[in-house]
C-alpha atoms as a PDB file:
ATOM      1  CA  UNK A   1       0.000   0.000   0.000  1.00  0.00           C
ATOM      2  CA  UNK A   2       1.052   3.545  -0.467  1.00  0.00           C
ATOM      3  CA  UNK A   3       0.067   6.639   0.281  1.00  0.00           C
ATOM      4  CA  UNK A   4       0.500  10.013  -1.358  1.00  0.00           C
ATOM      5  CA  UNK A   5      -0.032  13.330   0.495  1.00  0.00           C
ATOM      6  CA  UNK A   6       0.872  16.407  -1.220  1.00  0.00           C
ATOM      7  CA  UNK A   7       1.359  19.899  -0.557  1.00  0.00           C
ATOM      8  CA  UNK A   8       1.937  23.808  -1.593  1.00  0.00           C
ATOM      9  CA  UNK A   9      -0.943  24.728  -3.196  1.00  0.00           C
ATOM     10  CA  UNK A  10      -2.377  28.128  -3.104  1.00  0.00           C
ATOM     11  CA  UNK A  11      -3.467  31.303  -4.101  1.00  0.00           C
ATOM     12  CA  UNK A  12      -0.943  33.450  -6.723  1.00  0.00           C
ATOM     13  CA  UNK A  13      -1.086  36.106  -9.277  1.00  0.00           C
ATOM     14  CA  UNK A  14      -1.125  35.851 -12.988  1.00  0.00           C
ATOM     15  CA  UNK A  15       2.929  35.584 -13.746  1.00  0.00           C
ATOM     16  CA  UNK A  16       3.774  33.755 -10.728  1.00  0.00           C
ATOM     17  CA  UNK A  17       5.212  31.101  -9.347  1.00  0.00           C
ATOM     18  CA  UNK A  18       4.198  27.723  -7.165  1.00  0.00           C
ATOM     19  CA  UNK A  19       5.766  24.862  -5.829  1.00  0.00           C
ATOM     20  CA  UNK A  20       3.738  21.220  -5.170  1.00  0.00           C
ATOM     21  CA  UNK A  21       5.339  18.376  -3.429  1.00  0.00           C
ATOM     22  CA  UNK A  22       3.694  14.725  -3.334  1.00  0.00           C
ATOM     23  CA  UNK A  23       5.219  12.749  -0.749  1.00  0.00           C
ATOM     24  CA  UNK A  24       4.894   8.672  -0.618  1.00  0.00           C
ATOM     25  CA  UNK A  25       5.045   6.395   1.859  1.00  0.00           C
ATOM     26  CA  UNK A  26       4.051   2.714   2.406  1.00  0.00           C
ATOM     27  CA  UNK A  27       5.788   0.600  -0.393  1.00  0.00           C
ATOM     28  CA  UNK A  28       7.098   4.055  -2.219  1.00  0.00           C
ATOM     29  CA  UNK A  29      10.183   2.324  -3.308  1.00  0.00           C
ATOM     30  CA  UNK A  30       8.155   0.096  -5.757  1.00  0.00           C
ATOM     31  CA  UNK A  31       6.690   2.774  -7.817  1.00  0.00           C
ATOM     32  CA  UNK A  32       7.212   2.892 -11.420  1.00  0.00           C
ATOM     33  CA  UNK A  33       5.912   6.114 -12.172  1.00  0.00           C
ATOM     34  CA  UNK A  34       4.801   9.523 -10.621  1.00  0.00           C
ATOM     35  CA  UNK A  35       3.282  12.099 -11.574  1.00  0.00           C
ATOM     36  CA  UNK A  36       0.374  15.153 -11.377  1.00  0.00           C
ATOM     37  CA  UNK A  37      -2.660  15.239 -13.194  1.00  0.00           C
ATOM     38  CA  UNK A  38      -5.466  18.127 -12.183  1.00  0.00           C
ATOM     39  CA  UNK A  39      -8.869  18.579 -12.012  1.00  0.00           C
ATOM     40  CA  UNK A  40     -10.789  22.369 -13.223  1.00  0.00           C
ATOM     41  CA  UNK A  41     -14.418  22.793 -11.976  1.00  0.00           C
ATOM     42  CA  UNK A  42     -16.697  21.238 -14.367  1.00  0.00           C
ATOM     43  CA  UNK A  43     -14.127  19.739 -16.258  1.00  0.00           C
ATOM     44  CA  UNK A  44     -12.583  16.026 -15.977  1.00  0.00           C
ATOM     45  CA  UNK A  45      -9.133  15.401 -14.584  1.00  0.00           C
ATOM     46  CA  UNK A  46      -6.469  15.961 -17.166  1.00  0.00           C
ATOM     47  CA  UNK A  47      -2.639  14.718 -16.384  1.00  0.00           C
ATOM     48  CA  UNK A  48      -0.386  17.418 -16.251  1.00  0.00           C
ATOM     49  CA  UNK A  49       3.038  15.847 -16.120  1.00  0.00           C
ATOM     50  CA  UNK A  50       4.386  12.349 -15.163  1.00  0.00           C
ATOM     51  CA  UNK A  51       7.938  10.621 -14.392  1.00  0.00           C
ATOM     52  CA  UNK A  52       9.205   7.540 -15.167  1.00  0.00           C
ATOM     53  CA  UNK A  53      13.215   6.094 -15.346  1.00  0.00           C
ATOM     54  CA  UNK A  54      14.383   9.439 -15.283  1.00  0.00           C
ATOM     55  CA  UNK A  55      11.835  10.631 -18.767  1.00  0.00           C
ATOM     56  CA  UNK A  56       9.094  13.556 -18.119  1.00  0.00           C
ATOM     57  CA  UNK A  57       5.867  13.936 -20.032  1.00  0.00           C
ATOM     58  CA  UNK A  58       3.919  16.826 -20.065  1.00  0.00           C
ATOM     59  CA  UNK A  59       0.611  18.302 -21.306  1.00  0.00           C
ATOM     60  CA  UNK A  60       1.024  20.406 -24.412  1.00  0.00           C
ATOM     61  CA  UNK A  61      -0.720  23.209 -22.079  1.00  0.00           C
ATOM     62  CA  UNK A  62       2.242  23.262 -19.585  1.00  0.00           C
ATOM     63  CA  UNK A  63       5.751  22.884 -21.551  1.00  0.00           C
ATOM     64  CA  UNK A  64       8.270  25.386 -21.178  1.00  0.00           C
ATOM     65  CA  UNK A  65       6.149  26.908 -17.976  1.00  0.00           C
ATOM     66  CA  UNK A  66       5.888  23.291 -15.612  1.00  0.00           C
ATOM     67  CA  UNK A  67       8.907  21.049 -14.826  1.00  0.00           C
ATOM     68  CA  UNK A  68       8.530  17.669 -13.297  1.00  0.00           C
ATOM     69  CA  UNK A  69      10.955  16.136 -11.008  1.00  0.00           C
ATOM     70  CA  UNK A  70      11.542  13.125  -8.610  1.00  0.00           C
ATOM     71  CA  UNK A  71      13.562  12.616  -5.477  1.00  0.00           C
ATOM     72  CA  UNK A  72      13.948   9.010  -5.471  1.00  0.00           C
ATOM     73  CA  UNK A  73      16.067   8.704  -2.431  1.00  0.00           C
ATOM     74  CA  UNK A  74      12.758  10.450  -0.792  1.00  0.00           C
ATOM     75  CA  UNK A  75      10.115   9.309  -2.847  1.00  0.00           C
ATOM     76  CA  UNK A  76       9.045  12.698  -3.601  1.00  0.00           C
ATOM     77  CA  UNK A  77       7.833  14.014  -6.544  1.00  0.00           C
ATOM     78  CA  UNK A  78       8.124  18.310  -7.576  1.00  0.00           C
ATOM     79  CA  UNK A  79       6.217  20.272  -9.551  1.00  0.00           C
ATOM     80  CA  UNK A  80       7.668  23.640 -10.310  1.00  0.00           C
ATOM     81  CA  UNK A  81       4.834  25.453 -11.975  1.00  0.00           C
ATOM     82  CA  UNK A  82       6.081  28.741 -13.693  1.00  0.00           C
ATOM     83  CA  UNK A  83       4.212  31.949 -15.492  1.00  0.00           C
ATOM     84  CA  UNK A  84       1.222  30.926 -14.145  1.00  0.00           C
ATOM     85  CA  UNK A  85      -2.598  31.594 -15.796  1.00  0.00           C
ATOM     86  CA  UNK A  86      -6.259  31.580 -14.515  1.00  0.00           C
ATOM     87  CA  UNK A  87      -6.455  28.235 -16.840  1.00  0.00           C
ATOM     88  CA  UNK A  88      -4.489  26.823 -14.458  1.00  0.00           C
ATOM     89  CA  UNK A  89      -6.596  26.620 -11.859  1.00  0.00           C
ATOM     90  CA  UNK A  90      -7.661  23.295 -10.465  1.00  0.00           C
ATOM     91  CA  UNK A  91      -7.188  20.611  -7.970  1.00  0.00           C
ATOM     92  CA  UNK A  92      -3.896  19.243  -8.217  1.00  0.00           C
ATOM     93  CA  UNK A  93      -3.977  15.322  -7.209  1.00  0.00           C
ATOM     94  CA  UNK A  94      -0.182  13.506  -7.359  1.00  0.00           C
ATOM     95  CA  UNK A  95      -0.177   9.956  -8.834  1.00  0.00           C
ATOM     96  CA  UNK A  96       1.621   6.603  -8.749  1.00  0.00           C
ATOM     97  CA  UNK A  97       1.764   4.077 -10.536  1.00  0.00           C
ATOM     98  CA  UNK A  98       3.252  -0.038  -9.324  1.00  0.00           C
ATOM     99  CA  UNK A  99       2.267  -2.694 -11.943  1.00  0.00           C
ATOM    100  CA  UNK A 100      -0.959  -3.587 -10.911  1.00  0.00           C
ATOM    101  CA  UNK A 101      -2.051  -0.533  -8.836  1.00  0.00           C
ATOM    102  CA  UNK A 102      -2.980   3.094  -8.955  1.00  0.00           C
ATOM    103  CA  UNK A 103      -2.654   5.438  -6.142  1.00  0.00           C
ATOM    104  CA  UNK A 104      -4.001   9.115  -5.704  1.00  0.00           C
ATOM    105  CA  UNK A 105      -3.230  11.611  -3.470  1.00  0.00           C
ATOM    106  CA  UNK A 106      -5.671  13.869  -1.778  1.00  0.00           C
ATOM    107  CA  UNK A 107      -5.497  16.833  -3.484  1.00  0.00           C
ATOM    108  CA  UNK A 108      -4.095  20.194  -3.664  1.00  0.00           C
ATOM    109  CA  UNK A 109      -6.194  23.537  -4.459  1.00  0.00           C
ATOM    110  CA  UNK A 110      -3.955  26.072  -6.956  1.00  0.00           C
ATOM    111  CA  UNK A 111      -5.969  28.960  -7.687  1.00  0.00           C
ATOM    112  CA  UNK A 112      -4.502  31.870 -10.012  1.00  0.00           C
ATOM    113  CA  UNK A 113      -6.301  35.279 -10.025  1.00  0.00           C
ATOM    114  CA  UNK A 114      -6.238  37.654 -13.155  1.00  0.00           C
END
């Protein structure tokens, strides 16, 4: 079992800058993959970036503003979200991945004002 809590979501301007970490415990040393995907009201949740063996993947929305990273000695996984827009705004959930199971985090509000 693991379990995925993450944190540093808030409230920022247009332009700025945030921060999310996903932390895992339990069996964290298993995972294959990591990752964020996020969830705008009304809409259905969209990844945003993932991380497997060292290769990032991101949404065509985010390149060149969101980078990805791991910490496997922690299992801890970044996102450094730059030049942020209102679009952005969502619930941020962090995600893992073990061959046969998918985990989910709790969720993290980011909410970017015009």
């Amino acid at each position: 079992q693991v379990q995925l809590v993450e944190s540093g979501g808030g409230l920022v301007q247009a332009g700025g800058s945030l921060r999310l970490s996903c932390a895992a415990s339990g069996s964290a040393r298993s995972l294959k993959a990591m990752g964020w995907y996020r969830q705008a009201p009304g809409k259905g949740r969209e990844v945003v970036a993932t991380i497997a063996g060292g290769i990032s993947m991101y949404d065509d929305s985010v390149k060149g503003r969101f980078t990805i990273s791991r910490d496997y000695g922690e299992s801890t996984v970044f996102l450094q979200m730059n030049s942020l827009k209102p679009e952005d705004t969502a619930v941020y959930y962090c995600w893992a991945w073990i061959v046969g199971a998918t985990y989910w985090g709790q969720g993290t509000q980011v909410t970017v004002s015009s």
